[in-house]
N, C-alpha and C. Protein backbone atom coordinates (compact mmCIF):
# COMPACT_ATOMS: atom_id res chain seq x y z
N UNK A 1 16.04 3.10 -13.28
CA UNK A 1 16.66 2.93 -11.97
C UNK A 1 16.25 1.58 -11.41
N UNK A 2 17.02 0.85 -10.92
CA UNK A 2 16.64 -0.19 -10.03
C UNK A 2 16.36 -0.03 -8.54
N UNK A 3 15.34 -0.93 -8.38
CA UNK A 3 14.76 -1.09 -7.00
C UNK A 3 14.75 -2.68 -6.53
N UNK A 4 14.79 -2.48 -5.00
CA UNK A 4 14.69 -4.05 -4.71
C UNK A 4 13.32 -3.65 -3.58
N UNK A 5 12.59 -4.94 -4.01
CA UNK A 5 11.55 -4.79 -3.33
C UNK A 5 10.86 -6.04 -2.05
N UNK A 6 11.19 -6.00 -0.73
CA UNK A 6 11.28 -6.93 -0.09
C UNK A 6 10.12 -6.61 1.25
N UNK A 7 10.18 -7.98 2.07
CA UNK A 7 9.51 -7.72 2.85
C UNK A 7 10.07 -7.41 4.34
N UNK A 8 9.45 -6.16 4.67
CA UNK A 8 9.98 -5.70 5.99
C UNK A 8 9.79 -6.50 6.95
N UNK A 9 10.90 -6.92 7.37
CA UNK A 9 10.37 -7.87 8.42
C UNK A 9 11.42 -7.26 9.89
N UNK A 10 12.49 -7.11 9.51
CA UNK A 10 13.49 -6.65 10.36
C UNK A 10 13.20 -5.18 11.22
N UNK A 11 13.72 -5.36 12.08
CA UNK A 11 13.44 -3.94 12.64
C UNK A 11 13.69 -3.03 12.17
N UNK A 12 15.11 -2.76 11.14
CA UNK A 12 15.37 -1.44 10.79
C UNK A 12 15.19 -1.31 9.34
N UNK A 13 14.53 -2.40 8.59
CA UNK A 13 13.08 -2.62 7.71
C UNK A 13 11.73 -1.76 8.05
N UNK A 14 11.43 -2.16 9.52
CA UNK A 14 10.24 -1.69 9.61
C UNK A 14 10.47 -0.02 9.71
N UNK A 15 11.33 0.43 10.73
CA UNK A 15 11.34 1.31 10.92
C UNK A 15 11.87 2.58 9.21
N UNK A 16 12.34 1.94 8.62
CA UNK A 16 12.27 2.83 7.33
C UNK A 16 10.97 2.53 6.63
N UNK A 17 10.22 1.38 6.77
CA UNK A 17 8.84 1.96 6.31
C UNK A 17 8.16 2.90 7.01
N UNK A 18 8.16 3.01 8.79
CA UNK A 18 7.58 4.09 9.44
C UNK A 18 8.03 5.78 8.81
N UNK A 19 9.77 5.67 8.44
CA UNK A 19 9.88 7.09 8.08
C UNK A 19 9.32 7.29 6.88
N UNK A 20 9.30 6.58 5.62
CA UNK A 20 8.80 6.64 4.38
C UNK A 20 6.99 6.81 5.12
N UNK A 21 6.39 6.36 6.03
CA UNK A 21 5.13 6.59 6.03
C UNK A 21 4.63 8.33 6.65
N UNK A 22 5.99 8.55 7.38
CA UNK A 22 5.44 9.77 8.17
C UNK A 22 5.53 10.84 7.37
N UNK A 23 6.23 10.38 6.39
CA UNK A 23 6.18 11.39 5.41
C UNK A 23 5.17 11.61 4.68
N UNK A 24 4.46 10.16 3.86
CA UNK A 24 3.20 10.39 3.28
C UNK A 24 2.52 10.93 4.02
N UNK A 25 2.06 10.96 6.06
CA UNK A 25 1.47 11.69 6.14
C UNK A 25 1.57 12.74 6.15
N UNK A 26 2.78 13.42 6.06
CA UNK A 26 3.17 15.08 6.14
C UNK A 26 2.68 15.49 4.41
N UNK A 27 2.57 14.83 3.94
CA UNK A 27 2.89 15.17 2.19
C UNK A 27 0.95 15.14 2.42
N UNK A 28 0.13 14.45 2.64
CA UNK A 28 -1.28 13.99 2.28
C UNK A 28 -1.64 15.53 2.82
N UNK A 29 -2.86 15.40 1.60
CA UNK A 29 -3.59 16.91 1.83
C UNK A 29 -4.87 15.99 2.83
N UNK A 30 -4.67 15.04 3.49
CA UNK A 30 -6.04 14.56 3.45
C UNK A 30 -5.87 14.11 5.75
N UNK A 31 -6.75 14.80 6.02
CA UNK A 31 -6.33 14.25 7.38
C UNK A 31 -7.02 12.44 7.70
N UNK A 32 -5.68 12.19 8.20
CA UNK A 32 -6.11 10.35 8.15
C UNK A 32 -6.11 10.20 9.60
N UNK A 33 -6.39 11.07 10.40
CA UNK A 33 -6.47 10.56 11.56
C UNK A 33 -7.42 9.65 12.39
N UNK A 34 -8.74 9.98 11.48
CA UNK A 34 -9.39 9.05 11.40
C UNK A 34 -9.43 7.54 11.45
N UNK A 35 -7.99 7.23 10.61
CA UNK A 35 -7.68 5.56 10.38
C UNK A 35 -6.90 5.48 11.21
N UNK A 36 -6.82 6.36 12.66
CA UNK A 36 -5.24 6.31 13.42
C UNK A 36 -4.32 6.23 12.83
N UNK A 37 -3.90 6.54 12.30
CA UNK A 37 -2.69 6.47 11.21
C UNK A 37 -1.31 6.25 12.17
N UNK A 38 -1.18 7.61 12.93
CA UNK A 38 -0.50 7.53 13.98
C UNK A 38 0.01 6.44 15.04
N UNK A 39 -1.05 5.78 15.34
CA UNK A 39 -0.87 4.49 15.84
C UNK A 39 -0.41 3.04 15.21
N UNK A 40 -0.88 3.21 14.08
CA UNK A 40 -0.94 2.24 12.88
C UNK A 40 0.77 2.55 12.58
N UNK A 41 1.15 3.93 12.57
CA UNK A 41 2.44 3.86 12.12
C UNK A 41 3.07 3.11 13.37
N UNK A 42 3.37 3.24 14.44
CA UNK A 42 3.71 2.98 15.83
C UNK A 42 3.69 1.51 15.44
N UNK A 43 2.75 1.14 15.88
CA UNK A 43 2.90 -0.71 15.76
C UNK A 43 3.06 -1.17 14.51
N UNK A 44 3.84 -0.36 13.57
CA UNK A 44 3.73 -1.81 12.10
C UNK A 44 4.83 -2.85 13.01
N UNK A 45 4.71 -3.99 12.42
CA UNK A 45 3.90 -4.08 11.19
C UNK A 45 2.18 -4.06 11.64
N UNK A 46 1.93 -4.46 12.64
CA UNK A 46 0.59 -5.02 13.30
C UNK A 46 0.32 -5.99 12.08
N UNK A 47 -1.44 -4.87 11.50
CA UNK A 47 -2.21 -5.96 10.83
C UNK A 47 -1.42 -6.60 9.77
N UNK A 48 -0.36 -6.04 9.01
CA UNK A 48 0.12 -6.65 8.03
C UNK A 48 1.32 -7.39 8.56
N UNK A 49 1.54 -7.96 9.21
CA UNK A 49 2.24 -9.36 9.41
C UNK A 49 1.88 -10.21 8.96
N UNK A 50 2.70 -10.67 8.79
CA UNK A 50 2.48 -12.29 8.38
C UNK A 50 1.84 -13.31 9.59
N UNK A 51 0.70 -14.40 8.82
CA UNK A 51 0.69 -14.81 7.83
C UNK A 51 -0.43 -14.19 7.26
N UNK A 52 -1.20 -13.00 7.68
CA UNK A 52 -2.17 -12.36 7.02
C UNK A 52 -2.13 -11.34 6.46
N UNK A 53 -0.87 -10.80 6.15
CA UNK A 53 -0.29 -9.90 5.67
C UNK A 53 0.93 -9.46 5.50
N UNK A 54 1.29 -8.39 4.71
CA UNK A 54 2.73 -8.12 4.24
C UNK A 54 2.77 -6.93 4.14
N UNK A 55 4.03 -6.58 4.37
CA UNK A 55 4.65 -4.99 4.62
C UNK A 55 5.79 -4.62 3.42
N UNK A 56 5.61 -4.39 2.36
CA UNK A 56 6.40 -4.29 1.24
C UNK A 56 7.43 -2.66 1.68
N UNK A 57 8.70 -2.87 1.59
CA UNK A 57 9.50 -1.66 1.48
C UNK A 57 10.37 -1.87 0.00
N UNK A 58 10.75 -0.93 -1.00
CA UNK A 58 11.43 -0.48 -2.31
C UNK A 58 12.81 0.38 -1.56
N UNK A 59 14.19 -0.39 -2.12
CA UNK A 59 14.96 0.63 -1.78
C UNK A 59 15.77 1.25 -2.95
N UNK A 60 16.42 1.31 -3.48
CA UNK A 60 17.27 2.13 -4.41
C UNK A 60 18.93 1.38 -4.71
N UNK A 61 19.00 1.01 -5.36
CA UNK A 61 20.66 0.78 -5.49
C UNK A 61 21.98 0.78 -4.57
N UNK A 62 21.37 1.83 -3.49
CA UNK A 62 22.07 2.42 -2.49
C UNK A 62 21.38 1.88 -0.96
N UNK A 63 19.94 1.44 -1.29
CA UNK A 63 19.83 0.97 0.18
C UNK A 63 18.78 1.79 0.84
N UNK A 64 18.74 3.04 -0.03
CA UNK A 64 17.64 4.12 0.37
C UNK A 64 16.14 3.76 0.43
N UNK A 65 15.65 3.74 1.13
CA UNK A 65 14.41 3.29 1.35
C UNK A 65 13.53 4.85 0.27
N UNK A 66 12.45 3.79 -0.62
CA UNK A 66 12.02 4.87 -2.55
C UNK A 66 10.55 4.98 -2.25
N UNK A 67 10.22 3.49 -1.30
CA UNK A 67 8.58 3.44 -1.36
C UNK A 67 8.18 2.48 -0.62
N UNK A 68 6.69 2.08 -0.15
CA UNK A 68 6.23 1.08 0.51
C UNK A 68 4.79 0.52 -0.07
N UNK A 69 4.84 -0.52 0.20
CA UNK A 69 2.80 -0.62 0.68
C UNK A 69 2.68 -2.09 1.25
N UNK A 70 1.48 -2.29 1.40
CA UNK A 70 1.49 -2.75 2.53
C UNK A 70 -0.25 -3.47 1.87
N UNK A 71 -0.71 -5.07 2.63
CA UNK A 71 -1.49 -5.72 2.30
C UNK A 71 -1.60 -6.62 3.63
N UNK A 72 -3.35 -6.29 3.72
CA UNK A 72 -3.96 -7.31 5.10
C UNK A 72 -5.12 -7.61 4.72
N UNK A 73 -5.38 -8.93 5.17
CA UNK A 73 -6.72 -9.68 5.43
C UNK A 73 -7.81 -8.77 5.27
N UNK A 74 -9.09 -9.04 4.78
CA UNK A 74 -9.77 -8.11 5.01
C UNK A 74 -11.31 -8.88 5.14
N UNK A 75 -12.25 -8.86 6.04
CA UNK A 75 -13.51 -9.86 6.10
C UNK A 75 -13.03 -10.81 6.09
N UNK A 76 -13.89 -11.68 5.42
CA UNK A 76 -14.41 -13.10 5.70
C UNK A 76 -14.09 -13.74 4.17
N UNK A 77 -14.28 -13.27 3.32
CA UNK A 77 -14.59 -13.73 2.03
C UNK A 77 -13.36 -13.55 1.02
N UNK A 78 -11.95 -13.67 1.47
CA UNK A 78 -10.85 -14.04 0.90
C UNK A 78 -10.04 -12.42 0.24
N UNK A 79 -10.88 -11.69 0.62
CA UNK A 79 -10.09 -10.42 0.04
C UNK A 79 -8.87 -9.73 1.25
N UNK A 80 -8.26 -9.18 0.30
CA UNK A 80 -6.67 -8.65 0.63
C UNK A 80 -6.74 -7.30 0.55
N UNK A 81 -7.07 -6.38 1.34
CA UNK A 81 -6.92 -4.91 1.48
C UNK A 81 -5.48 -4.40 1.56
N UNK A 82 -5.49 -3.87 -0.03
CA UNK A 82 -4.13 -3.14 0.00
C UNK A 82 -3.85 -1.51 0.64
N UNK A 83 -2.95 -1.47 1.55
CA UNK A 83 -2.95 0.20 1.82
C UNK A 83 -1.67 0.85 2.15
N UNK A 84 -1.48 1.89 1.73
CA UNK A 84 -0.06 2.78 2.65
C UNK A 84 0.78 2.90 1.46
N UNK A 85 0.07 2.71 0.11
CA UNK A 85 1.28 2.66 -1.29
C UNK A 85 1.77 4.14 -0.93
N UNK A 86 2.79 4.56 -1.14
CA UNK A 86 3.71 5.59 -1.28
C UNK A 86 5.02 5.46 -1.84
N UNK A 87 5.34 6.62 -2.56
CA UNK A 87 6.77 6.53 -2.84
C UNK A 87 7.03 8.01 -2.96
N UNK A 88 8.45 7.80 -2.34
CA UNK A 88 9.14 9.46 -2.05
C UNK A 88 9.29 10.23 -3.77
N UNK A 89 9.18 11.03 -2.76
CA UNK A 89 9.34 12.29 -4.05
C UNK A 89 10.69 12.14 -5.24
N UNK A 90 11.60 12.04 -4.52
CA UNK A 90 12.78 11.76 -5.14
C UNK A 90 12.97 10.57 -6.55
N UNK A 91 11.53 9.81 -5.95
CA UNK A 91 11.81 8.63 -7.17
C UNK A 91 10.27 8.37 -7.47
N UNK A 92 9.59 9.37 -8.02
CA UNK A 92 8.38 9.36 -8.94
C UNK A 92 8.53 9.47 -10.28
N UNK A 93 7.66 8.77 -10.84
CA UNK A 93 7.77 9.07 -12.50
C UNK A 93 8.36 8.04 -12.74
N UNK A 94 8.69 7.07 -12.25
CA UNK A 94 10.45 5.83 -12.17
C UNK A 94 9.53 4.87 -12.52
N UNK A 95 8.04 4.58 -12.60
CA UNK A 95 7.26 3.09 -12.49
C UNK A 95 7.57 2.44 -11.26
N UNK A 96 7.78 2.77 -10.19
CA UNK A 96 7.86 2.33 -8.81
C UNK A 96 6.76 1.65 -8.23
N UNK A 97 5.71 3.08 -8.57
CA UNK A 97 4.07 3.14 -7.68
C UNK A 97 3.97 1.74 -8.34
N UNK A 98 3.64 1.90 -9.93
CA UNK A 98 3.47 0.28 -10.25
C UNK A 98 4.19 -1.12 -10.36
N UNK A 99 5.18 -1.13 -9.89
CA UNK A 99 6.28 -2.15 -9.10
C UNK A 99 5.87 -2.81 -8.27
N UNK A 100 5.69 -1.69 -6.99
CA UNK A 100 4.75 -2.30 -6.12
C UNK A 100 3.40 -2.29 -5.71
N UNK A 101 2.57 -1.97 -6.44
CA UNK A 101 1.21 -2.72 -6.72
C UNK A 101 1.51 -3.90 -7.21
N UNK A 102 2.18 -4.12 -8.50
CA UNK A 102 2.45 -5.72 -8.81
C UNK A 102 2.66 -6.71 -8.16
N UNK A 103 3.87 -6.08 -6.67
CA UNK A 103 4.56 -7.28 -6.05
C UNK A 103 3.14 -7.50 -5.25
N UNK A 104 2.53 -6.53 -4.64
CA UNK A 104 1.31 -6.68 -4.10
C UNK A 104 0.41 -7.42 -4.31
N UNK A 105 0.05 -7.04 -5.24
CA UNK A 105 -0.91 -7.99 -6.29
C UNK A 105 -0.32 -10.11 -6.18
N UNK A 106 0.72 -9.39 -6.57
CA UNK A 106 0.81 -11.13 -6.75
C UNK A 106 1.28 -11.57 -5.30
N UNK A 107 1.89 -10.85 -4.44
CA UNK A 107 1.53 -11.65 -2.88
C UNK A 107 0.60 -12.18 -2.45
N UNK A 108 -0.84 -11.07 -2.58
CA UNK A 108 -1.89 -11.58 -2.10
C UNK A 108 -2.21 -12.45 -2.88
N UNK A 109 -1.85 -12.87 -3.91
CA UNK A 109 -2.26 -14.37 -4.66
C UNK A 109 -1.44 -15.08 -4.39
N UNK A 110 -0.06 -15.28 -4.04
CA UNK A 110 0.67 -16.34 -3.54
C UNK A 110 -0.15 -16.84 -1.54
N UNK A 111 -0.54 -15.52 -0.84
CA UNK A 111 -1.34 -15.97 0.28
C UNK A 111 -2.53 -16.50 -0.07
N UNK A 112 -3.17 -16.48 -1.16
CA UNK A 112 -4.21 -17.55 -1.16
C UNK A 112 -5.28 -16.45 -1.48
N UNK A 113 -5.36 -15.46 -1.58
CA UNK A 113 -6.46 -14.46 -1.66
C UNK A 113 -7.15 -14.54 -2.55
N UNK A 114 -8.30 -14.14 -3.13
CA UNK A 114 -9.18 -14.24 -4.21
C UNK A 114 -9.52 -12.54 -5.43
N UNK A 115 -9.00 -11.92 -4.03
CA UNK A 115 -9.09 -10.34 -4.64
C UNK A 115 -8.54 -9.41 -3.62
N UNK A 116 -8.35 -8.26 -4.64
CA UNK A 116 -7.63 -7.38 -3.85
C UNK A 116 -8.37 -5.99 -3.54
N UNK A 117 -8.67 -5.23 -2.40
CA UNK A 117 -9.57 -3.87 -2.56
C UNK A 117 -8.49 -3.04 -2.09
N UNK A 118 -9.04 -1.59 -2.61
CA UNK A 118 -8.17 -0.54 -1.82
C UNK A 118 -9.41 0.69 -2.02
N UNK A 119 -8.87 1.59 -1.35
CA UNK A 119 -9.46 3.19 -1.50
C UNK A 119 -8.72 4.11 -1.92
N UNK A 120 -8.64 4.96 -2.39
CA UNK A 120 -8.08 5.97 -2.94
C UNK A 120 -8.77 7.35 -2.99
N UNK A 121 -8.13 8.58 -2.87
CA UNK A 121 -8.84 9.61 -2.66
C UNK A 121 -8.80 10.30 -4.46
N UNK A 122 -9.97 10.83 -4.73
CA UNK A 122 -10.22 11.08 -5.85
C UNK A 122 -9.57 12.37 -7.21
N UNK A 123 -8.15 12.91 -6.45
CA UNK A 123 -7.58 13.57 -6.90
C UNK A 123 -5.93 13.02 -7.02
N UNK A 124 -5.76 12.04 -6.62
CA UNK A 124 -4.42 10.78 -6.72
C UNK A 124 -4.48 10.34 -8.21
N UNK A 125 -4.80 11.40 -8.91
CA UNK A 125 -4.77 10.88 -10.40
C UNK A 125 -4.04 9.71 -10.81
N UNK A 126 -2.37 10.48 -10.73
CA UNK A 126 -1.65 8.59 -11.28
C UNK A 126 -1.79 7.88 -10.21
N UNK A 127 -2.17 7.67 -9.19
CA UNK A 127 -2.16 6.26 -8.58
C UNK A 127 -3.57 5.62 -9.09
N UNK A 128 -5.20 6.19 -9.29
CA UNK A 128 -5.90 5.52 -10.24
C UNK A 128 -5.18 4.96 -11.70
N UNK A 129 -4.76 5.88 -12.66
CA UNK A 129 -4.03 5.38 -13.56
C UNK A 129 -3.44 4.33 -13.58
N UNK A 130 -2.89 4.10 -12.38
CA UNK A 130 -1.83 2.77 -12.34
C UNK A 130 -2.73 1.71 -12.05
N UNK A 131 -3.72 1.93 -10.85
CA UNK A 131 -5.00 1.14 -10.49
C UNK A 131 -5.64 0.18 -11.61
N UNK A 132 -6.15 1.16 -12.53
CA UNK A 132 -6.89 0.99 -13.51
C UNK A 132 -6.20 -0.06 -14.81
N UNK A 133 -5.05 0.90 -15.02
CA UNK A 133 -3.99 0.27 -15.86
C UNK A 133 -3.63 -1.74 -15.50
N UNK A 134 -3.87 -1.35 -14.40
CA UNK A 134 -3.60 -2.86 -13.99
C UNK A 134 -4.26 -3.63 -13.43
N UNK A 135 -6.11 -3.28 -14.44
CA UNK A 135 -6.64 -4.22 -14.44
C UNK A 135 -8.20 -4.10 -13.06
N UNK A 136 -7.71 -3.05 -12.11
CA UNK A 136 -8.63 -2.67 -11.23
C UNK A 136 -9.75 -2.41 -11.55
N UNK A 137 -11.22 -2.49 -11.15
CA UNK A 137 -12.28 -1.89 -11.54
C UNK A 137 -13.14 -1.36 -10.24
N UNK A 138 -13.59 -0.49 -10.31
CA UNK A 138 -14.42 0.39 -9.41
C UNK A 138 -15.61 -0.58 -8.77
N UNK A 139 -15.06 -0.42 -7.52
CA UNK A 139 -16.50 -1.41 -7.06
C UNK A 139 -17.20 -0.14 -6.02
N UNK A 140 -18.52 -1.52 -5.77
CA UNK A 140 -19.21 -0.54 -4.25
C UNK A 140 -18.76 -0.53 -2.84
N UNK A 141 -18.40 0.24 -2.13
CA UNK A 141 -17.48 0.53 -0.71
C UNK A 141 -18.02 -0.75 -0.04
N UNK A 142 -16.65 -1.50 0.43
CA UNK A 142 -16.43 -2.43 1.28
C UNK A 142 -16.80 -1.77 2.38
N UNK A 143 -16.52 -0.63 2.79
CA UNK A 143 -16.40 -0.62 4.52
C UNK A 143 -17.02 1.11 4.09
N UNK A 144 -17.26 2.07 5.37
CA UNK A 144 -17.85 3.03 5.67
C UNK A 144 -16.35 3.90 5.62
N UNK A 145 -16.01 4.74 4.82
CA UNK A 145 -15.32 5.86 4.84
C UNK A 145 -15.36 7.05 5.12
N UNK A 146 -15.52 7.61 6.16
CA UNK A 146 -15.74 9.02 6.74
C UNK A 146 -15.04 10.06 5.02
N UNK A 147 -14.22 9.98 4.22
CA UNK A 147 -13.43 10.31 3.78
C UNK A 147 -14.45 10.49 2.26
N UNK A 148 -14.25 10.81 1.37
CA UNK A 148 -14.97 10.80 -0.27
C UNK A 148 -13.52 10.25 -0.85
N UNK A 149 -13.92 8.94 -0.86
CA UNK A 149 -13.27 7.91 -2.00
C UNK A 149 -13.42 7.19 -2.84
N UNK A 150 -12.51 6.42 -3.43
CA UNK A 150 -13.22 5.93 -4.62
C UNK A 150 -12.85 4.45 -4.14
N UNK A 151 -13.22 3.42 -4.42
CA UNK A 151 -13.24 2.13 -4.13
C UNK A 151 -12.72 0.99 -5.17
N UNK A 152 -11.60 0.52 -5.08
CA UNK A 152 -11.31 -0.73 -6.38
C UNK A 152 -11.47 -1.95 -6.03
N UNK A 153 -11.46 -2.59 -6.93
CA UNK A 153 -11.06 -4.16 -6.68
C UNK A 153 -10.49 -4.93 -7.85
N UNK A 154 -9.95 -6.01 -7.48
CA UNK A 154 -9.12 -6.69 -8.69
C UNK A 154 -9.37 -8.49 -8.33
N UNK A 155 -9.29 -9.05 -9.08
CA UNK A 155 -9.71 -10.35 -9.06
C UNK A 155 -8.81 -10.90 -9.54
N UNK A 156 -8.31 -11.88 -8.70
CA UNK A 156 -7.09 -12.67 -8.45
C UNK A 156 -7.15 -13.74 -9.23
């Protein structure tokens, strides 16, 4: 299946990444309220605007909004915190998830970044798979996670 994978910038861009997100949170066994999620959905793009970030949306042949994720600044020391990967149910199994990790990946190296971190919760089997597959390796937690996660990084 083909996907086009661009950056939300438009309003009714953003707002189909908000519905593709409210869904991951309806779908997550994991309460994220913690990260405000809620709010975070409300103001995208916020942190991931440009020029310190990017708001990736995947649509479908048809225009259907398939998947998102999303990449911001993170510290001091050139890393790119990737977060919010999702893709709808309807189009899993497709190599999507890893589509856009790629475009991800190589954004934050076209912004100048040096590496990329994310978190992941430890039962997201294929999204480690894909992690891993592409090169990620397990580091020690950037930041304090109320949550039991696992921690990557990738070097740009």
């Amino acid at each position: 299946m083909a996907f086009e994978i661009i950056e939300a910038c438009g309003a009714a861009q953003v707002q189909q990444v908000r519905a593709l997100l409210r869904d991951y949170v309806a779908q997550n066994l994991v309460d994220l309220s913690s990260q405000n999620i809620d709010a975070e959905i409300a103001g995208l793009p916020g942190r991931y605007a440009a020029p310190s970030g990017t708001l990736l949306l995947a649509t479908d042949r048809d225009g259907t909004p398939a998947g998102c994720v999303a990449i911001h600044k993170f510290g001091d020391i050139g890393d790119a915190e990737m977060k919010r990967l999702f893709v709808a149910p309807a189009y899993r199994g497709l190599g999507l998830g890893k589509r856009l990790v790629t475009e991800a990946i190589d954004r934050a190296a076209k912004m100048g970044f040096t590496r990329v971190v994310l978190d992941t919760m430890p039962d997201m089997k294929s999204a480690i798979a894909t992690y891993e597959g592409l090169g990620f390796q397990r580091i020690r937690p950037y930041w304090e996670n109320v949550l039991p996660v696992i921690y990557f990084g990738k070097m740009l």
